[in-house]
C-alpha atoms as a PDB file:
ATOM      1  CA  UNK A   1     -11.571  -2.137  11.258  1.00  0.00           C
ATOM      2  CA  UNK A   2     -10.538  -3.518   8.140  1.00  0.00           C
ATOM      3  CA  UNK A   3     -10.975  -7.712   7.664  1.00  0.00           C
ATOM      4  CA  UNK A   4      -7.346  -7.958   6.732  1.00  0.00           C
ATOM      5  CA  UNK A   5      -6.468  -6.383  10.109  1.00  0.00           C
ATOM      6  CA  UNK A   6      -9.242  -8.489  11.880  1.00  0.00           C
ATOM      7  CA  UNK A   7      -7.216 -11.669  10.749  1.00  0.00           C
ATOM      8  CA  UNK A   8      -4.026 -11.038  11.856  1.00  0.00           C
ATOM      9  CA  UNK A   9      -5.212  -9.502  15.122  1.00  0.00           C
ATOM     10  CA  UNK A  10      -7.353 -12.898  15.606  1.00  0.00           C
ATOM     11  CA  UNK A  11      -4.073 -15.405  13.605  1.00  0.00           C
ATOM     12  CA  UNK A  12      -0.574 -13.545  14.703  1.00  0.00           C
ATOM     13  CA  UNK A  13       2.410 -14.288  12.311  1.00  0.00           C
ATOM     14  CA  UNK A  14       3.791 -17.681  13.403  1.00  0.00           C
ATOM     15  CA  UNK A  15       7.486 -17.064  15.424  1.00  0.00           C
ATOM     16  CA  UNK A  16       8.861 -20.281  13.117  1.00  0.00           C
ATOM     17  CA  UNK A  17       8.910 -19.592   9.734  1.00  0.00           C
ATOM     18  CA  UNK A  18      10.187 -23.291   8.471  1.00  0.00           C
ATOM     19  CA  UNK A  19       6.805 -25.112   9.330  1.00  0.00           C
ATOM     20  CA  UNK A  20       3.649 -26.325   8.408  1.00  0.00           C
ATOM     21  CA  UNK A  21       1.834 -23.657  10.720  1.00  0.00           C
ATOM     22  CA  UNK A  22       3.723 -21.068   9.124  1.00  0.00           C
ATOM     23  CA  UNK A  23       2.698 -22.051   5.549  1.00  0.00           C
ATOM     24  CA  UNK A  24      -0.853 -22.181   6.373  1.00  0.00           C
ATOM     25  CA  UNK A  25      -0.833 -18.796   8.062  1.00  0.00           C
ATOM     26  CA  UNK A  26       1.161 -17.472   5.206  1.00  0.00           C
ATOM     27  CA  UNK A  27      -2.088 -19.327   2.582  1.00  0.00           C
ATOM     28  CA  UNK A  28      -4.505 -17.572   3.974  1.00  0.00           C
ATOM     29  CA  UNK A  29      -2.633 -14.318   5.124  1.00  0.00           C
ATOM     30  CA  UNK A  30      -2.001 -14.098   0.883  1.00  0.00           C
ATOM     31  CA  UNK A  31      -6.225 -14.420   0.907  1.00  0.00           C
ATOM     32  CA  UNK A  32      -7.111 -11.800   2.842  1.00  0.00           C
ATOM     33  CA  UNK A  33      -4.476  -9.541   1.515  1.00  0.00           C
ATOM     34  CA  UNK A  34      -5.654 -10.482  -2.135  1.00  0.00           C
ATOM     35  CA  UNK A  35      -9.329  -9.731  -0.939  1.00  0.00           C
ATOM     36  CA  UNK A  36      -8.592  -6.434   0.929  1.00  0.00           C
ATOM     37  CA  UNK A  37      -6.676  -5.199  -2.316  1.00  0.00           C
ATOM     38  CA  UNK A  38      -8.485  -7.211  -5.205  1.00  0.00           C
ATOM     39  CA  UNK A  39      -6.603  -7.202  -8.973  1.00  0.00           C
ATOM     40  CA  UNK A  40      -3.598  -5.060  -6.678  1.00  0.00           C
ATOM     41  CA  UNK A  41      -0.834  -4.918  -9.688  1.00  0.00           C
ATOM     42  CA  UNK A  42       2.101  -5.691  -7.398  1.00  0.00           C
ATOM     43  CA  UNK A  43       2.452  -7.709  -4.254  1.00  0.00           C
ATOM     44  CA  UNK A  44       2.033  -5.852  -1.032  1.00  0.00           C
ATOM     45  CA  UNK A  45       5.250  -7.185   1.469  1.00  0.00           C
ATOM     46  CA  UNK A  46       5.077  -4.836   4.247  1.00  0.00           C
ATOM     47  CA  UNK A  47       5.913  -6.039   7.479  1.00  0.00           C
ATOM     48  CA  UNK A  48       2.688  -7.258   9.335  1.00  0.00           C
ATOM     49  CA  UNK A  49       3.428  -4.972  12.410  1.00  0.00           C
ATOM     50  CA  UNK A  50       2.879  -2.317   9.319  1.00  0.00           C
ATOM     51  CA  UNK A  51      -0.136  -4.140   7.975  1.00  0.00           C
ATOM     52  CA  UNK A  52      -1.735  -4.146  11.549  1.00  0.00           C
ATOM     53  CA  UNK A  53      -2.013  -0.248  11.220  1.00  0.00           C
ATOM     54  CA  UNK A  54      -3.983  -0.513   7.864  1.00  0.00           C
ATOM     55  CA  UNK A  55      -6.776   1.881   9.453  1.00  0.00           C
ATOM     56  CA  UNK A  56      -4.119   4.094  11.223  1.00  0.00           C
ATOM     57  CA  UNK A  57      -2.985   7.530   9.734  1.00  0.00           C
ATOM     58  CA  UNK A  58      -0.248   7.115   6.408  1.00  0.00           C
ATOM     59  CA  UNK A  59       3.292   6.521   8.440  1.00  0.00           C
ATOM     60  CA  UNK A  60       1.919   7.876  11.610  1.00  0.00           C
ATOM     61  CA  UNK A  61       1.214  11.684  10.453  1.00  0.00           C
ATOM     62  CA  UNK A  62      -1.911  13.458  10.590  1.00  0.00           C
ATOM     63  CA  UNK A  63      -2.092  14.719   6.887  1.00  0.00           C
ATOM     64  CA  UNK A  64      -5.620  14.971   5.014  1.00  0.00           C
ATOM     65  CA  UNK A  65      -3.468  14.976   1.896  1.00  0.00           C
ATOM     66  CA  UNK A  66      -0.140  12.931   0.971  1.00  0.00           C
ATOM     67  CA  UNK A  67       1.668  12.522  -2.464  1.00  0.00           C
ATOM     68  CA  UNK A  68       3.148   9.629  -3.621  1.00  0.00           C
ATOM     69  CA  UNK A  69       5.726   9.882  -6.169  1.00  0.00           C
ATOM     70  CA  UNK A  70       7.200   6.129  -7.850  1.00  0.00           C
ATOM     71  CA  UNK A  71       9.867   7.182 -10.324  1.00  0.00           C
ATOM     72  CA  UNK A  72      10.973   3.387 -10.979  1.00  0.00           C
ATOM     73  CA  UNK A  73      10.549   4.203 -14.434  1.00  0.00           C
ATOM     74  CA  UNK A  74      13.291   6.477 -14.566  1.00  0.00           C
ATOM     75  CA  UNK A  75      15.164   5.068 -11.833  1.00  0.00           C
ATOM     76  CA  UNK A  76      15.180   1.782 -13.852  1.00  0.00           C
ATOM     77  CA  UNK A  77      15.512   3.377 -17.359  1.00  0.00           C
ATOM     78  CA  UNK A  78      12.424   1.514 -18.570  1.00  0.00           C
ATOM     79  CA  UNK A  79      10.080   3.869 -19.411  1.00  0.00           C
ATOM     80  CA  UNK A  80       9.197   8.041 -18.114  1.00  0.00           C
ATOM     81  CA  UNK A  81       6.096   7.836 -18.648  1.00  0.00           C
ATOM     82  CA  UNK A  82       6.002   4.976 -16.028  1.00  0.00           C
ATOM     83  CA  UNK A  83       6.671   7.757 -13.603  1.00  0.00           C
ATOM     84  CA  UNK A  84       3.477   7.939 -11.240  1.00  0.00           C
ATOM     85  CA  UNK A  85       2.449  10.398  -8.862  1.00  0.00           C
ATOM     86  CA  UNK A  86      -0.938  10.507  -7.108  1.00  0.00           C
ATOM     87  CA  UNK A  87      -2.472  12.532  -4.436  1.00  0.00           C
ATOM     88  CA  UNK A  88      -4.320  10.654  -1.844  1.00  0.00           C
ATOM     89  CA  UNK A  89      -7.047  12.286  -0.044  1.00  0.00           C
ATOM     90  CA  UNK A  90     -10.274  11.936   1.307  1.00  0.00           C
ATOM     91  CA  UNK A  91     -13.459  13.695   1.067  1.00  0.00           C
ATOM     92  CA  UNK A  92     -16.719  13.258   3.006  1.00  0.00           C
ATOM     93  CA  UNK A  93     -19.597  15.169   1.589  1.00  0.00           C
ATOM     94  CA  UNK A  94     -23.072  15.506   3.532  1.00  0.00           C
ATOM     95  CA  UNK A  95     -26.218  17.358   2.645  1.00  0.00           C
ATOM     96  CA  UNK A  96     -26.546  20.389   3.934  1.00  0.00           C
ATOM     97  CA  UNK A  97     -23.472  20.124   5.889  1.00  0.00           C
ATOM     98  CA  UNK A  98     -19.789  21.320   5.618  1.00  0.00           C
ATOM     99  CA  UNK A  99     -17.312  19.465   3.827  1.00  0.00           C
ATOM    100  CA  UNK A 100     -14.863  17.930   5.565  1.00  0.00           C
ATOM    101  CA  UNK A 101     -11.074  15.815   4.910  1.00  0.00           C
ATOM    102  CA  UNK A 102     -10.387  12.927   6.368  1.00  0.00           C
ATOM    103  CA  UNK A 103      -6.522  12.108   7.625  1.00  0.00           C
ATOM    104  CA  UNK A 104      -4.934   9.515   5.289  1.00  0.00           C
ATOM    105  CA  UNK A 105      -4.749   6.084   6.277  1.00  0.00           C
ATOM    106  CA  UNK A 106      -2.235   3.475   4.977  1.00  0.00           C
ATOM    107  CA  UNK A 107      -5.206   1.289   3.399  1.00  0.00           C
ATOM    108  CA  UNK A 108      -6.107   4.625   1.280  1.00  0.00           C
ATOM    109  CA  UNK A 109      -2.862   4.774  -0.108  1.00  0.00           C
ATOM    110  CA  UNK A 110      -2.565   1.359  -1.040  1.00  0.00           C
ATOM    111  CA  UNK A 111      -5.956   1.353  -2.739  1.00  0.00           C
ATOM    112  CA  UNK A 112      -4.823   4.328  -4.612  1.00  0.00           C
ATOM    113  CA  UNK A 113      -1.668   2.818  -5.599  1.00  0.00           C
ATOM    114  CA  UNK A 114      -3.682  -0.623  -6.441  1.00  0.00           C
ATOM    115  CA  UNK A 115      -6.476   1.671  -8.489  1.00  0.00           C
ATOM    116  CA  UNK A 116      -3.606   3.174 -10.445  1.00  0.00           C
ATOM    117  CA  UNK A 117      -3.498   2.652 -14.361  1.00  0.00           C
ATOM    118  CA  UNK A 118       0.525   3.500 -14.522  1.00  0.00           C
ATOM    119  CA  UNK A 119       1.119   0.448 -11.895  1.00  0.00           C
ATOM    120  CA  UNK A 120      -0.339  -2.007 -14.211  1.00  0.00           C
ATOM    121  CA  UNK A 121       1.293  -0.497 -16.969  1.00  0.00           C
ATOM    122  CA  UNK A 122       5.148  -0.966 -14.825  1.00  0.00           C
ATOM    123  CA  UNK A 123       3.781  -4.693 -14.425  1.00  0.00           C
ATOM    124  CA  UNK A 124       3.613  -5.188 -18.134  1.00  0.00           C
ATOM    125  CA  UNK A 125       7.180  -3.903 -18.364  1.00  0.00           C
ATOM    126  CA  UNK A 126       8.875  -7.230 -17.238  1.00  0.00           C
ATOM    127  CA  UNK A 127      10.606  -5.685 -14.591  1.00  0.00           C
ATOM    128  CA  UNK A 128      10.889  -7.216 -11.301  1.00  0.00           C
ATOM    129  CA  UNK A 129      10.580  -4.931  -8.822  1.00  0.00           C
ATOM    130  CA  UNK A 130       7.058  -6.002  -7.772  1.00  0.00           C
ATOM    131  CA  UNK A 131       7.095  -6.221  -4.303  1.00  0.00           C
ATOM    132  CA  UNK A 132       6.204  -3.207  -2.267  1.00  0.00           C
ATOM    133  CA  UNK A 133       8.943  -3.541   1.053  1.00  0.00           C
ATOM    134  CA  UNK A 134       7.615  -0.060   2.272  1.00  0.00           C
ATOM    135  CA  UNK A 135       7.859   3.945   1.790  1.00  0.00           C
ATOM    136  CA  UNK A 136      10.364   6.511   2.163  1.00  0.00           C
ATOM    137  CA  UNK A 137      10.060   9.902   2.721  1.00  0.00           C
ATOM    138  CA  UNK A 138      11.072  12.241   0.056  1.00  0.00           C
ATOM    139  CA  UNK A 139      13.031  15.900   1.335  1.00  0.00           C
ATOM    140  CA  UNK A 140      11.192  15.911   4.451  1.00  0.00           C
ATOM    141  CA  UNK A 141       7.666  16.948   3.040  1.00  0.00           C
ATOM    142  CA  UNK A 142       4.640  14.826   2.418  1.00  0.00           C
ATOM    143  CA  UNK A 143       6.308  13.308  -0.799  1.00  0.00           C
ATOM    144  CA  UNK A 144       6.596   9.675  -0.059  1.00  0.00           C
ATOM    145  CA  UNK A 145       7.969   7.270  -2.225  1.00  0.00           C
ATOM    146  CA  UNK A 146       7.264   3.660  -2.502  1.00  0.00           C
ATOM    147  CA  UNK A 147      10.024   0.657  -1.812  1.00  0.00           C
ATOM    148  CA  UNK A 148       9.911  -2.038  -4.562  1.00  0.00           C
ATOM    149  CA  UNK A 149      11.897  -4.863  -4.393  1.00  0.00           C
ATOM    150  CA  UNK A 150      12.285  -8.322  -6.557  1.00  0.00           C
END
């Protein structure tokens, strides 16, 4: 279990958002996040009851390989080649063994994403679509695309 779901199983999100409790909880929820993804070029702001399946398969399917496809570049008219599309997959190799794929969890893709030179490179571009709100799924295939928002 990841340490980023290990805090908010052990600290749930405060109901009132207004307080004192809530900033604190919001402090440190920002610290774990930071240290689960460190130098992450955009802010991760999925929903917590997301963020609580970090070690669960990518948006509930069973796939040992899943594309994701940002075309903000495009979408924004900033720049093409700020167009990124990885594949996120997992290999475990043993000696003397078979090889064998691992299904896709939500924490691979967003170390993928966070790993990804083109994402620092949309950072740079003064646009303000930073936040990740989530994924959609593109022409019902394993094409998902993220959610940015300002």
């Amino acid at each position: 279990m990841s340490n980023l779901v290990k805090f908010l199983t052990a600290n749930p999100e405060p109901v009132d958002k207004n307080g004192d409790e809530y900033s604190d909880w919001y402090d440190d929820f920002q610290w774990e996040l930071k240290k689960e993804f460190p130098g992450c070029p955009f802010e991760i702001s999925l929903p917590v009851e997301q963020l609580l399946k970090l070690d669960n398969p990518f948006m509930d399917i069973d796939e040992f390989s899943v594309w994701v496809k940002d075309t903000r570049g495009s979408y924004y008219n900033i720049d093409t080649d700020l167009d990124t599309e990885i594949r996120v997959s997992k290999v475990y190799k043993f000696p003397g063994r078979n090889d064998f794929l691992a299904v896709v969890t939500l924490k691979m893709v967003l170390t993928a994403m966070s790993t990804e030179p083109n994402y620092r490179k949309f950072q740079k571009s003064g646009d303000g679509h930073i936040h990740l709100e989530g994924f959609k799924q593109l022409e019902n295939c394993t094409i998902w695309s993220p959610v940015f928002g300002s």
